[in-house]
PDB file of N, CA and C in Angstrom:
ATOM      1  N   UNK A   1       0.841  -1.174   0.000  1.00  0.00           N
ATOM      2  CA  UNK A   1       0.000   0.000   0.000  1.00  0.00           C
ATOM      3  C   UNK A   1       0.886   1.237   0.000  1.00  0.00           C
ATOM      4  N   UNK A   2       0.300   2.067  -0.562  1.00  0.00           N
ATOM      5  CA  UNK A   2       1.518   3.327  -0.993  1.00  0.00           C
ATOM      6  C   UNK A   2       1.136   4.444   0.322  1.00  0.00           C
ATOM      7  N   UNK A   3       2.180   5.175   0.254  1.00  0.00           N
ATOM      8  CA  UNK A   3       2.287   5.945   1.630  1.00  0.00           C
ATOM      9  C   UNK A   3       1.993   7.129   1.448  1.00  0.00           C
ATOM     10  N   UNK A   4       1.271   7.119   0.012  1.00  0.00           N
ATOM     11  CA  UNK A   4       1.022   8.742  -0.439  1.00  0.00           C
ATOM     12  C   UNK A   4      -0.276   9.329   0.284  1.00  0.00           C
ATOM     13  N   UNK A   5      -0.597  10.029   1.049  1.00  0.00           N
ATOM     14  CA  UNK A   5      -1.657  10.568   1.815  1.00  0.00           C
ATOM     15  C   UNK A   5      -2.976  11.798   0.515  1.00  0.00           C
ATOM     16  N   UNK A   6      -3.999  11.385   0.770  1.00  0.00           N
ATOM     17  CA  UNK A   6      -4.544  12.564   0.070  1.00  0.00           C
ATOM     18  C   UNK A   6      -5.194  13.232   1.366  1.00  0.00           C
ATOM     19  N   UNK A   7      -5.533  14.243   1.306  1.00  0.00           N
ATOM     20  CA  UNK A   7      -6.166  15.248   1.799  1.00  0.00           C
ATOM     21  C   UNK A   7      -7.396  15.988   2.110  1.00  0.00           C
ATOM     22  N   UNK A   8      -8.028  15.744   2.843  1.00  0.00           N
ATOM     23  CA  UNK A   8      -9.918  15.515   2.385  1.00  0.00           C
ATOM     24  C   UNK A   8     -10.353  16.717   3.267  1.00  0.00           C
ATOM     25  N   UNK A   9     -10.347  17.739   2.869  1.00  0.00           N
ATOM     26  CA  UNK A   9     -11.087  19.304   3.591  1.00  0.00           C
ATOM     27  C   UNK A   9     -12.763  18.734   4.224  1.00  0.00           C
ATOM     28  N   UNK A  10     -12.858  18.236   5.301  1.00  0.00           N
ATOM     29  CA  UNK A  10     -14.540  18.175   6.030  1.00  0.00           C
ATOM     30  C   UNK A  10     -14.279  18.698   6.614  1.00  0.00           C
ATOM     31  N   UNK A  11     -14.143  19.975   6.953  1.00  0.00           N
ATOM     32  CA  UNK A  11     -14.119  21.030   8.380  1.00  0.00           C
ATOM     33  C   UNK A  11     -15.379  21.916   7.950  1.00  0.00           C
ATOM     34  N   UNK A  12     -15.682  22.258   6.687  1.00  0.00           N
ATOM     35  CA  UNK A  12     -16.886  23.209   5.755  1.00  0.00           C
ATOM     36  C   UNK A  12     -17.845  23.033   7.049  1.00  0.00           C
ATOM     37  N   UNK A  13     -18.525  23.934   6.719  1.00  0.00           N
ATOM     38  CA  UNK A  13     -19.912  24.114   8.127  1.00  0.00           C
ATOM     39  C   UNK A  13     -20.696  23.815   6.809  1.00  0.00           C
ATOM     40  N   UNK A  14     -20.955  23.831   5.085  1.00  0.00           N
ATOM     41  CA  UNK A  14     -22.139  23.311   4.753  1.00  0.00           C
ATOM     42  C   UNK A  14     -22.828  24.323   4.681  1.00  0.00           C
ATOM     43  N   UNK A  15     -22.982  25.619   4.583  1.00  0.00           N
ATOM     44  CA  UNK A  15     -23.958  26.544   4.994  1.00  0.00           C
ATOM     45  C   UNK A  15     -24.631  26.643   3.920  1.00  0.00           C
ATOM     46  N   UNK A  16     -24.505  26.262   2.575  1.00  0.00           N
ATOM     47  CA  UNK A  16     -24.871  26.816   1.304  1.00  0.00           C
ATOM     48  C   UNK A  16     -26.104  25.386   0.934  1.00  0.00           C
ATOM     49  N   UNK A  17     -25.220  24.473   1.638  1.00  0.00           N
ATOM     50  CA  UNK A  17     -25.885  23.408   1.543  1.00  0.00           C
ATOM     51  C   UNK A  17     -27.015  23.048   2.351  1.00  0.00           C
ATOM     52  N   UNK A  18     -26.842  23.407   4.026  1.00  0.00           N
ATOM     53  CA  UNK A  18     -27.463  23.604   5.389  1.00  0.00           C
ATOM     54  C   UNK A  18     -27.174  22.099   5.840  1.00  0.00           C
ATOM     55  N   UNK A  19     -25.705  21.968   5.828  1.00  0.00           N
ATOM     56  CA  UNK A  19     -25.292  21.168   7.459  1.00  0.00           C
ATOM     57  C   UNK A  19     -23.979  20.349   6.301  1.00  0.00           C
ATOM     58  N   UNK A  20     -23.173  19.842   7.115  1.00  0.00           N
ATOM     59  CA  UNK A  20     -22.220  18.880   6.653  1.00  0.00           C
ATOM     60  C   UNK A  20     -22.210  17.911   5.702  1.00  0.00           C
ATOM     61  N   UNK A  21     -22.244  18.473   4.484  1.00  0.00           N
ATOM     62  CA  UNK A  21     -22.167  17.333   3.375  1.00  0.00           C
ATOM     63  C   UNK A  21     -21.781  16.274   2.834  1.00  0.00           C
ATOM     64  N   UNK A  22     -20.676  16.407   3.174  1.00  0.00           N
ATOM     65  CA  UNK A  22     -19.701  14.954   3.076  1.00  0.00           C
ATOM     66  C   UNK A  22     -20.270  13.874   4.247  1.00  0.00           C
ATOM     67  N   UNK A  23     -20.665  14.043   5.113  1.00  0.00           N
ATOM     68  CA  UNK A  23     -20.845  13.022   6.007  1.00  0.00           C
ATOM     69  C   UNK A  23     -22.623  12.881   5.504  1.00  0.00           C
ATOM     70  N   UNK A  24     -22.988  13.066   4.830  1.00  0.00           N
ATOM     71  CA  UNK A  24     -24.886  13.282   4.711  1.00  0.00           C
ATOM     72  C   UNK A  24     -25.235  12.107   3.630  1.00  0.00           C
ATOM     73  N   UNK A  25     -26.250  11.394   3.438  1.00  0.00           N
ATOM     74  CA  UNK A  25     -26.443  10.077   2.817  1.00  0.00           C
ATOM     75  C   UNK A  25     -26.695  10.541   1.287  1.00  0.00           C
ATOM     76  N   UNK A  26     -26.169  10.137   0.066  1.00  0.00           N
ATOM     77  CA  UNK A  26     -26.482  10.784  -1.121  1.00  0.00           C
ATOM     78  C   UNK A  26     -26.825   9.403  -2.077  1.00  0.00           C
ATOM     79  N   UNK A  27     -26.116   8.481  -1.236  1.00  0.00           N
ATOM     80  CA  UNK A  27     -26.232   6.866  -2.678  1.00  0.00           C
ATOM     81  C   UNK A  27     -27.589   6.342  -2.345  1.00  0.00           C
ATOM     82  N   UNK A  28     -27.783   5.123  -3.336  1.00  0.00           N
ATOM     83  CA  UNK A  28     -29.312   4.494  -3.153  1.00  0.00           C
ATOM     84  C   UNK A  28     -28.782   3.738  -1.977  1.00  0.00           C
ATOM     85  N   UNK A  29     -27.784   2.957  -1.496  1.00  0.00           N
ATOM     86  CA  UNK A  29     -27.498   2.637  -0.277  1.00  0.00           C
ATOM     87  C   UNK A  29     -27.419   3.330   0.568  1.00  0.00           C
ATOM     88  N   UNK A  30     -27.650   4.590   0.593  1.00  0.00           N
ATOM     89  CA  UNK A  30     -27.145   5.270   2.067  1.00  0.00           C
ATOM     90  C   UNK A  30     -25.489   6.129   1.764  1.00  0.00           C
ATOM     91  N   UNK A  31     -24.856   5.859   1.135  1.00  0.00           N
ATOM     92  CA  UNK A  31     -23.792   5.974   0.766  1.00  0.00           C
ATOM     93  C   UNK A  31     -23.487   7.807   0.694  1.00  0.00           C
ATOM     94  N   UNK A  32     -22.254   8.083   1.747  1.00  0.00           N
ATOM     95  CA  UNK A  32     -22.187   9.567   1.905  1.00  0.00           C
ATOM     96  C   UNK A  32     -20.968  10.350   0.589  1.00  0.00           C
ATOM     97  N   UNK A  33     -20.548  11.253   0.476  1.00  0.00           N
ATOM     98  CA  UNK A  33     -19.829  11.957   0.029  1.00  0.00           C
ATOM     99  C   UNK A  33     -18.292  11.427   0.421  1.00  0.00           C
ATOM    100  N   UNK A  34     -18.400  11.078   1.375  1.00  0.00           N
ATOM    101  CA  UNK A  34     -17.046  10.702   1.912  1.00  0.00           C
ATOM    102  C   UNK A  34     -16.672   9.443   1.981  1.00  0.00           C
ATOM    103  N   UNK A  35     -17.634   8.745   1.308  1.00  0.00           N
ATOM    104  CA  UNK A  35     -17.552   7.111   1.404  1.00  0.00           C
ATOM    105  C   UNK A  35     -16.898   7.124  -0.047  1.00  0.00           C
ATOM    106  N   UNK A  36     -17.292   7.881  -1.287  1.00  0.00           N
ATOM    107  CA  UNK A  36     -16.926   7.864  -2.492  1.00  0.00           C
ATOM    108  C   UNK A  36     -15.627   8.372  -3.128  1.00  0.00           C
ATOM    109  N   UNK A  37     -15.204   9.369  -2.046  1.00  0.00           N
ATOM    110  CA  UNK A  37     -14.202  10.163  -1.380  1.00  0.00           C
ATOM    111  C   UNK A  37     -12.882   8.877  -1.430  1.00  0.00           C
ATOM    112  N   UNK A  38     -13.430   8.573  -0.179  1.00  0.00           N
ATOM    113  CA  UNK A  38     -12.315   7.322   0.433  1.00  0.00           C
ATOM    114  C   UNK A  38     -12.340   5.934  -0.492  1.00  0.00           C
ATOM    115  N   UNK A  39     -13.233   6.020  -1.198  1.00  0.00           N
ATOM    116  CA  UNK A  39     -12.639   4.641  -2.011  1.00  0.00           C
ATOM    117  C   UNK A  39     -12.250   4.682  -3.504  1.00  0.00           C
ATOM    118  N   UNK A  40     -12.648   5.985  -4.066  1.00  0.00           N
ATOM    119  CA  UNK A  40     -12.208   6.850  -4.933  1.00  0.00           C
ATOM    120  C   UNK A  40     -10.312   6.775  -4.586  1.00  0.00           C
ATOM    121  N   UNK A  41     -10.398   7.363  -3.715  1.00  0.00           N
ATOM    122  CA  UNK A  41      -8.703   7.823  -3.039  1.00  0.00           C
ATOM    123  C   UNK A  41      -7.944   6.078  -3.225  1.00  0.00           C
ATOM    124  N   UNK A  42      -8.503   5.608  -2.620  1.00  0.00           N
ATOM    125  CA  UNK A  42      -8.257   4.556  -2.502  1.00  0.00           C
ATOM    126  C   UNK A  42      -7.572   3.369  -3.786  1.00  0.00           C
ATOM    127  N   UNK A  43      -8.353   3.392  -4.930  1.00  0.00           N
ATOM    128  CA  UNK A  43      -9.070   3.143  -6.052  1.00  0.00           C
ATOM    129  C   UNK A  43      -7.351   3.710  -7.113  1.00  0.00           C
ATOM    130  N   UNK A  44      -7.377   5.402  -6.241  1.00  0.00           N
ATOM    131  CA  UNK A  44      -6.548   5.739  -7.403  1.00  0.00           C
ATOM    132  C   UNK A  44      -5.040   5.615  -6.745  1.00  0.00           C
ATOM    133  N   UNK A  45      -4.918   4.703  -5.261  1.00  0.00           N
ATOM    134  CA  UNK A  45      -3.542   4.384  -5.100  1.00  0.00           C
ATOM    135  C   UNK A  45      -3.225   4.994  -4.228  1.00  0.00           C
ATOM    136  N   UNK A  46      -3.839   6.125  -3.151  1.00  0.00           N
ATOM    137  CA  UNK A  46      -3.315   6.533  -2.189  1.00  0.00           C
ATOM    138  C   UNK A  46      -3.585   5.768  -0.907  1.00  0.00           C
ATOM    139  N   UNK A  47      -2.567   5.501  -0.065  1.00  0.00           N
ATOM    140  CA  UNK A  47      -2.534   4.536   0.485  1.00  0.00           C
ATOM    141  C   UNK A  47      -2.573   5.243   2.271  1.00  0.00           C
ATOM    142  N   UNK A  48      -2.543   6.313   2.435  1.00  0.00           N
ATOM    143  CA  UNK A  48      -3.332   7.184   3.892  1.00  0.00           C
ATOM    144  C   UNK A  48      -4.250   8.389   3.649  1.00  0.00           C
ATOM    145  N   UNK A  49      -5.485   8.014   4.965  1.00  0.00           N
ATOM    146  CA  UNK A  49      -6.266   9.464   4.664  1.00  0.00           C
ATOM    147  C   UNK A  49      -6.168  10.164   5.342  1.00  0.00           C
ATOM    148  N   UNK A  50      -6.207  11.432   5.605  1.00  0.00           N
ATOM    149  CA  UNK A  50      -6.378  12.560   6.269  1.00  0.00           C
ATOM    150  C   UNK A  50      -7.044  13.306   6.169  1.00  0.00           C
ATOM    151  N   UNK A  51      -8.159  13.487   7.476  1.00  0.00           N
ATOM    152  CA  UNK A  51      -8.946  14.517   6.911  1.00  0.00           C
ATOM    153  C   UNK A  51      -9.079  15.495   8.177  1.00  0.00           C
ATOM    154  N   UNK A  52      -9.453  16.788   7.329  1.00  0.00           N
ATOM    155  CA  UNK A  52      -9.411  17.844   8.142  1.00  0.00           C
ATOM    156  C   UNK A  52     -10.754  17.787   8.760  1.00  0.00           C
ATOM    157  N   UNK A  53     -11.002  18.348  10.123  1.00  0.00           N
ATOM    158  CA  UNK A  53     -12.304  18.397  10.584  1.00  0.00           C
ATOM    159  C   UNK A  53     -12.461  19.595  11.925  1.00  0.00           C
ATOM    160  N   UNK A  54     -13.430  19.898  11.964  1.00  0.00           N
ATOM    161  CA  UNK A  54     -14.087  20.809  12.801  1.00  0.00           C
ATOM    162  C   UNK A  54     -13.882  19.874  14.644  1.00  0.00           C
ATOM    163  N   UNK A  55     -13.454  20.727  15.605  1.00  0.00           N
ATOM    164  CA  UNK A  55     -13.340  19.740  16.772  1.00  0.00           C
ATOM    165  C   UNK A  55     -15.078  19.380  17.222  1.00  0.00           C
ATOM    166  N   UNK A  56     -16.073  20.549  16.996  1.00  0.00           N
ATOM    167  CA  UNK A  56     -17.536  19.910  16.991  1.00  0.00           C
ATOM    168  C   UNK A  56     -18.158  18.766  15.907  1.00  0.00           C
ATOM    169  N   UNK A  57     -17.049  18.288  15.452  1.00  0.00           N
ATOM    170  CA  UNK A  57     -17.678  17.353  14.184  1.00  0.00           C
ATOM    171  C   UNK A  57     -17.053  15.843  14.722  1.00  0.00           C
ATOM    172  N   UNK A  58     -16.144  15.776  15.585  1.00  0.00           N
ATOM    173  CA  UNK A  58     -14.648  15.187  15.661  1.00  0.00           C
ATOM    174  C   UNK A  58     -15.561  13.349  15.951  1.00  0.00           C
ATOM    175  N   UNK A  59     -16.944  13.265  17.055  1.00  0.00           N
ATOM    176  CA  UNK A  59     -17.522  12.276  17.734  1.00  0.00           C
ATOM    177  C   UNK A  59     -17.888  11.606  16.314  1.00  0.00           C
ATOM    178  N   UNK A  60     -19.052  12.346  15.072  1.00  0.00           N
ATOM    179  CA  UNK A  60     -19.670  12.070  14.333  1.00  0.00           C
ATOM    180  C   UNK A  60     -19.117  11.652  13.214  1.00  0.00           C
ATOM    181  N   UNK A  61     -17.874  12.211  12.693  1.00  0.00           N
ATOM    182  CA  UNK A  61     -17.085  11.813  11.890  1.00  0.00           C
ATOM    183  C   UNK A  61     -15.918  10.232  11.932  1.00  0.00           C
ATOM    184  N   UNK A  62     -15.675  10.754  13.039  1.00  0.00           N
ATOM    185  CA  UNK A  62     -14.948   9.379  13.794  1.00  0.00           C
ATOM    186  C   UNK A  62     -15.876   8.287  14.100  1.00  0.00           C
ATOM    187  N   UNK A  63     -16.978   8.523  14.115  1.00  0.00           N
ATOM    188  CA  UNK A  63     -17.478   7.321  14.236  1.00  0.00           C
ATOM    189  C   UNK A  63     -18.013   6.730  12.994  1.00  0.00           C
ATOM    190  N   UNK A  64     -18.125   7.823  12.183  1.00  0.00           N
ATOM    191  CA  UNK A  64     -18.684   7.403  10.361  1.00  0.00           C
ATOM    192  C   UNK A  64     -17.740   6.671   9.998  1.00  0.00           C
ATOM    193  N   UNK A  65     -16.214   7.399  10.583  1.00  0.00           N
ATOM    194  CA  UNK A  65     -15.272   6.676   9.054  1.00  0.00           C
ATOM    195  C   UNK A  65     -14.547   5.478   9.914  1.00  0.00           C
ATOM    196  N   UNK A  66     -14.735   5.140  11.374  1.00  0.00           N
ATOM    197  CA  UNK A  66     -14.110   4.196  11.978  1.00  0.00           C
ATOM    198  C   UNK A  66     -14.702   2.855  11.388  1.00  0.00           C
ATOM    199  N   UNK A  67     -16.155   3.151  10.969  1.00  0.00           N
ATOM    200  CA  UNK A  67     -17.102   1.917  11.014  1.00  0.00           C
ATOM    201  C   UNK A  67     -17.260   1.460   9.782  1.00  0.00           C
ATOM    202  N   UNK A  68     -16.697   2.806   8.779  1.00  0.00           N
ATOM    203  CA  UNK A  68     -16.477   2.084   7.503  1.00  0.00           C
ATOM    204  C   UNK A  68     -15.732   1.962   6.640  1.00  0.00           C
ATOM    205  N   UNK A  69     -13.947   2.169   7.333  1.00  0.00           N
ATOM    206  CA  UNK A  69     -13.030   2.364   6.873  1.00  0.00           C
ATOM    207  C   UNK A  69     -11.781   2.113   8.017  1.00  0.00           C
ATOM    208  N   UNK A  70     -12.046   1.970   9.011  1.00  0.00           N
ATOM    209  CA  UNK A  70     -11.137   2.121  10.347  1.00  0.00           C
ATOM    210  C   UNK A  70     -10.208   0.847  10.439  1.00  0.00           C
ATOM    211  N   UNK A  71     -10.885  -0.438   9.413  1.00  0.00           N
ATOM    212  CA  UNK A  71     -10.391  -1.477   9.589  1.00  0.00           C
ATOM    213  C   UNK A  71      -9.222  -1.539   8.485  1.00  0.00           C
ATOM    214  N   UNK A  72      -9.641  -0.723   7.491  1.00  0.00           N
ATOM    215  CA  UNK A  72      -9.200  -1.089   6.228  1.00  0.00           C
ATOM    216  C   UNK A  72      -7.716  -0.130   5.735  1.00  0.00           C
ATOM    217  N   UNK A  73      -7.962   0.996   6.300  1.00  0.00           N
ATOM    218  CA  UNK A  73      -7.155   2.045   5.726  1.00  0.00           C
ATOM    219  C   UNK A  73      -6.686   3.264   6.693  1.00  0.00           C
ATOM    220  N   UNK A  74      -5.487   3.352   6.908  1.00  0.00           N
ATOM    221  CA  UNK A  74      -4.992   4.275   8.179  1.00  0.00           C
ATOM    222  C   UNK A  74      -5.660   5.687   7.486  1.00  0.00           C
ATOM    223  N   UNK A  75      -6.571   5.949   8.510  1.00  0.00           N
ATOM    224  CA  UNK A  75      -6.827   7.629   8.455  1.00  0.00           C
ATOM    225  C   UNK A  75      -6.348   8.319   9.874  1.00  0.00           C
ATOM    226  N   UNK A  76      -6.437   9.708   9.363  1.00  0.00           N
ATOM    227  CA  UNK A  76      -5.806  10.393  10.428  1.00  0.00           C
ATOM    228  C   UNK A  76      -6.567  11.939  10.614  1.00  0.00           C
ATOM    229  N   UNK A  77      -6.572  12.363  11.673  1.00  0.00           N
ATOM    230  CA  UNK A  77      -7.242  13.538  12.136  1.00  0.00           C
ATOM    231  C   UNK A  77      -6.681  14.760  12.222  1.00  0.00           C
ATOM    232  N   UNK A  78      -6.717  15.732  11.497  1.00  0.00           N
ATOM    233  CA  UNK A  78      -6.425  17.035  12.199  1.00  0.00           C
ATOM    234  C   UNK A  78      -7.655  18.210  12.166  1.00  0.00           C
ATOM    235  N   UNK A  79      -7.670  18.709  13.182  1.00  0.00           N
ATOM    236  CA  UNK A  79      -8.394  19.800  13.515  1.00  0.00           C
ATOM    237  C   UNK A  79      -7.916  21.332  13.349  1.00  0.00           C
ATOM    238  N   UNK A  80      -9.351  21.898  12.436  1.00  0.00           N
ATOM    239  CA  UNK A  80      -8.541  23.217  11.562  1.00  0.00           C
ATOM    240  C   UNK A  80      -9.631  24.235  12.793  1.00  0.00           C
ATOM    241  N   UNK A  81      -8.535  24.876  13.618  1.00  0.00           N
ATOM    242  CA  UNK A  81      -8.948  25.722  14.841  1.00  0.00           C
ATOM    243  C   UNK A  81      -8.488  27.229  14.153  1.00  0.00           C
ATOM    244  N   UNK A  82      -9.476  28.424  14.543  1.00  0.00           N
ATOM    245  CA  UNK A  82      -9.510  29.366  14.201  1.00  0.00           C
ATOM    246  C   UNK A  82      -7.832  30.117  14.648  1.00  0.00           C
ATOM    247  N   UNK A  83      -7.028  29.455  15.394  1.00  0.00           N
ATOM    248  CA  UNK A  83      -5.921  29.662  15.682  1.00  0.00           C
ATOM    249  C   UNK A  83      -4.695  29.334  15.037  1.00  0.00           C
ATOM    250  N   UNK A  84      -5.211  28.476  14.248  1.00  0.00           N
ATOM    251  CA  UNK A  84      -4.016  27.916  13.041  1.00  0.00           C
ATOM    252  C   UNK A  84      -3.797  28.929  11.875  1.00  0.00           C
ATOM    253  N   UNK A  85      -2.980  29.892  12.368  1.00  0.00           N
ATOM    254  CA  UNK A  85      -2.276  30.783  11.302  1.00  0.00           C
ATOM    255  C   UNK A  85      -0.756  31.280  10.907  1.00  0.00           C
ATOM    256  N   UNK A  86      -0.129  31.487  10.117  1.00  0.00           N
ATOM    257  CA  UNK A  86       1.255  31.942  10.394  1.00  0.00           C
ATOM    258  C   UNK A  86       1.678  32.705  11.737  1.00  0.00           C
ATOM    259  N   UNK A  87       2.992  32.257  12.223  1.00  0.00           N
ATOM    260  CA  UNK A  87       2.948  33.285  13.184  1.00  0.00           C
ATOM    261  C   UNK A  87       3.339  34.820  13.084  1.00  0.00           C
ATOM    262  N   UNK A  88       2.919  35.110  13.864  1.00  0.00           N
ATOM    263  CA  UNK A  88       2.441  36.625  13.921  1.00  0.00           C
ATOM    264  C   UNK A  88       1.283  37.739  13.237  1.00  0.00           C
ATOM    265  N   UNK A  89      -0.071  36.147  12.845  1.00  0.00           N
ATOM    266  CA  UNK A  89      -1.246  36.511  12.693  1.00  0.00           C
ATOM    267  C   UNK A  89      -2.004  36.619  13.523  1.00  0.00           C
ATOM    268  N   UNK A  90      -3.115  37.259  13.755  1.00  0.00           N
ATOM    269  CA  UNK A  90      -4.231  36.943  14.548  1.00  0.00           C
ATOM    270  C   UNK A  90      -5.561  36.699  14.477  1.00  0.00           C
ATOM    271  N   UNK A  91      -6.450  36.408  14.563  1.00  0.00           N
ATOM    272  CA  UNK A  91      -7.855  36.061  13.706  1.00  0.00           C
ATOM    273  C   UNK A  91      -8.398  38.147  14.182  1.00  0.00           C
ATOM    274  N   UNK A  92      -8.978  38.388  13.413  1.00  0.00           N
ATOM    275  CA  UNK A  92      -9.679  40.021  13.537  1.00  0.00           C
ATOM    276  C   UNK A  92     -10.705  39.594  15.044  1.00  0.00           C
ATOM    277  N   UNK A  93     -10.581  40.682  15.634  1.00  0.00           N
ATOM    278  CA  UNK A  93     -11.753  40.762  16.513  1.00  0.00           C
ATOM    279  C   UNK A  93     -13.156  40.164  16.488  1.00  0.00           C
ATOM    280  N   UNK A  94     -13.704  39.628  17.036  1.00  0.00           N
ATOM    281  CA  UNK A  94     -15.263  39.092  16.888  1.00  0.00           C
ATOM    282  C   UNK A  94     -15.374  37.999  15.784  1.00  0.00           C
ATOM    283  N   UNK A  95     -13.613  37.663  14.841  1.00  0.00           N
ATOM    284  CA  UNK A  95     -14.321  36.164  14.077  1.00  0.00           C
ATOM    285  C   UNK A  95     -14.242  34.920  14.932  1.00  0.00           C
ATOM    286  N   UNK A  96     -15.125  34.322  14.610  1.00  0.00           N
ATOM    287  CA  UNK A  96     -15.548  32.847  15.596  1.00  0.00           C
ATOM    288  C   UNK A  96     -15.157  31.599  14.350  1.00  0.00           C
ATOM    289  N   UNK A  97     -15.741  31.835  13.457  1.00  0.00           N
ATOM    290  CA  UNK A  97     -15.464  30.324  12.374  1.00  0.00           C
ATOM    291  C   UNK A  97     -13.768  30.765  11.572  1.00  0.00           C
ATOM    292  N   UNK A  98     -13.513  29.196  11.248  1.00  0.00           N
ATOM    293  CA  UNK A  98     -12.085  29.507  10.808  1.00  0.00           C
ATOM    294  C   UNK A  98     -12.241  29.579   9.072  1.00  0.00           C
ATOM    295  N   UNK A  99     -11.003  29.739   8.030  1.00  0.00           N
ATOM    296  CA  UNK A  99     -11.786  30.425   6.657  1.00  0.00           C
ATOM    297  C   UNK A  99     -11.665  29.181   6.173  1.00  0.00           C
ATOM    298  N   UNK A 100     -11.628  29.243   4.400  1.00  0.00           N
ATOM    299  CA  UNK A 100     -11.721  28.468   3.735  1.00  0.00           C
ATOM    300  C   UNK A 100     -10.885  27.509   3.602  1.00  0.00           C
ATOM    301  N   UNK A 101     -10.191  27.220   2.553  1.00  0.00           N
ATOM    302  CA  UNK A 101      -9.587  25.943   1.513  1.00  0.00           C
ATOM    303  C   UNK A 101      -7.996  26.369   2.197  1.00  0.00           C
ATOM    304  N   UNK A 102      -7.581  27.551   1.787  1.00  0.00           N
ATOM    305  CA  UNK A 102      -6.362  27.222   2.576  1.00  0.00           C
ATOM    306  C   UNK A 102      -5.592  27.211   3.566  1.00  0.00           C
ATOM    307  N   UNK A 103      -7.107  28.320   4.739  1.00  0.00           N
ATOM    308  CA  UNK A 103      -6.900  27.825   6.168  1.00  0.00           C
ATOM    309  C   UNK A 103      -6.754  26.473   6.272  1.00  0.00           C
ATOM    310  N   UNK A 104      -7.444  25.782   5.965  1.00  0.00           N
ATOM    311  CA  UNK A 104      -7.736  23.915   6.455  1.00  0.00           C
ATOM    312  C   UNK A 104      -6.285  23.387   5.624  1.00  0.00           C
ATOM    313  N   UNK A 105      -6.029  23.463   4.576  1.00  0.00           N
ATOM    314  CA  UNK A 105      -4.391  23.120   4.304  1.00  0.00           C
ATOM    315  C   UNK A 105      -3.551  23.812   5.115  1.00  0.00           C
ATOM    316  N   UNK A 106      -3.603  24.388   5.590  1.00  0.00           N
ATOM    317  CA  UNK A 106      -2.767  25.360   6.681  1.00  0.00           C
ATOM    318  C   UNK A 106      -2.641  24.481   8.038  1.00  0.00           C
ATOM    319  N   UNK A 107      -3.687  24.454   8.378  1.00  0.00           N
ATOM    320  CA  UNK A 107      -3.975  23.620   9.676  1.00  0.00           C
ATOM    321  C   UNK A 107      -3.439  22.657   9.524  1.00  0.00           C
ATOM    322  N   UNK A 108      -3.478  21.670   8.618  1.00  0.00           N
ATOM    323  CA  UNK A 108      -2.771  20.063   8.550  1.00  0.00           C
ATOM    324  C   UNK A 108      -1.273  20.479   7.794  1.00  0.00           C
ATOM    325  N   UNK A 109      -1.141  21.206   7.413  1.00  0.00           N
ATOM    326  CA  UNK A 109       0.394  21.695   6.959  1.00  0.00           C
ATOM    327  C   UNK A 109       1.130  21.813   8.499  1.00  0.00           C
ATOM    328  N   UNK A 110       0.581  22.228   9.768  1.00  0.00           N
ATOM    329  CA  UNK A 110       1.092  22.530  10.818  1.00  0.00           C
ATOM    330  C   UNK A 110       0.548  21.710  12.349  1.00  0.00           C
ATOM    331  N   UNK A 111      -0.220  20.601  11.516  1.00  0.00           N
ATOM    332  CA  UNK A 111      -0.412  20.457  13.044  1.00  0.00           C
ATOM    333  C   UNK A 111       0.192  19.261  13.718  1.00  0.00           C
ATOM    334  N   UNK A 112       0.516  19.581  15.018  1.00  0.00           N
ATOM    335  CA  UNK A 112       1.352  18.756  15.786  1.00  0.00           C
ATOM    336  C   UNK A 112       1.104  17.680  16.471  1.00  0.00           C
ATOM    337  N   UNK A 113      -0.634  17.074  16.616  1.00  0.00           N
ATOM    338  CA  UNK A 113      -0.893  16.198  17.147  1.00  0.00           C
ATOM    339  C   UNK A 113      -2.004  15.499  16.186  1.00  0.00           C
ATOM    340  N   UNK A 114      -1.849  14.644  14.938  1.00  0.00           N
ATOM    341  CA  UNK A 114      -2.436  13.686  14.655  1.00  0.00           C
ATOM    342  C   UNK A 114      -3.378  12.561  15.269  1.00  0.00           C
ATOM    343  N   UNK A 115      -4.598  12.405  15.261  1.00  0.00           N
ATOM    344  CA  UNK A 115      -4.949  11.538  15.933  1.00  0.00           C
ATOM    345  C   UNK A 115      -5.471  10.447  15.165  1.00  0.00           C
ATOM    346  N   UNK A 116      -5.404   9.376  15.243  1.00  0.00           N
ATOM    347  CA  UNK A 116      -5.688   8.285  14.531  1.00  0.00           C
ATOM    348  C   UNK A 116      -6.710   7.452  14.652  1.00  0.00           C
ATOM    349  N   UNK A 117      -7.291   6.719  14.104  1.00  0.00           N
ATOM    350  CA  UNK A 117      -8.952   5.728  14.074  1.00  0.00           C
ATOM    351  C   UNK A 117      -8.377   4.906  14.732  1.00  0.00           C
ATOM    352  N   UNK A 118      -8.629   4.183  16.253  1.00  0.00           N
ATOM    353  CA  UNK A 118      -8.043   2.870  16.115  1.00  0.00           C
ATOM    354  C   UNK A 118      -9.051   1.888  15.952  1.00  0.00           C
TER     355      UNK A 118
END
């Protein structure tokens, strides 16, 4: 199995959509965004997942992808916190959510504690 990691942005709040998409049922089985995701990835040879996630998402997600992937394929966790910025940034006064596409590559570009499915 190859050691090449892809990169899977689920931290999105969904707002356009109204709630978390990737984890939400879209196949005639039940089958989510992230199930097609991970075996897609899979499929084309990458051999670890990582995905970014919200720490309020961390129970629901971990338990989606433990139960249908936890056995099969090392994934790994990082959490994209409104605090993950170059240093000597600061988030502006009064923002609460963290930004887009390359905050969340930012966050797993830097973060120091991986947590893993066991």
């Amino acid at each position: 199995m190859s050691s090449t990691a892809i990169l899977i942005l689920a931290a999105g709040m969904g707002s356009r959509y109204g709630g978390p998409k990737l984890i939400e049922p879209v196949g005639y089985g039940g089958e989510k965004i992230l199930d097609f995701s991970i075996y897609d990835a899979h499929r084309a040879g990458f051999g670890r997942i990582i995905l970014v996630i919200r720490k309020d998402m961390e129970h629901r997600v971990k338990e989606l992808v433990a139960e249908r992937f936890g056995k099969h394929y090392p994934v790994e966790f990082v959490f994209q916190e409104l605090a993950d910025l170059p240093p000597g940034f600061q988030p502006p006064a009064g923002r609460v959510r963290p930004w887009g596409t390359t905050h969340a590559i930012l966050a797993a570009a830097n973060a120091t504690a991986v947590v893993e499915v066991a």
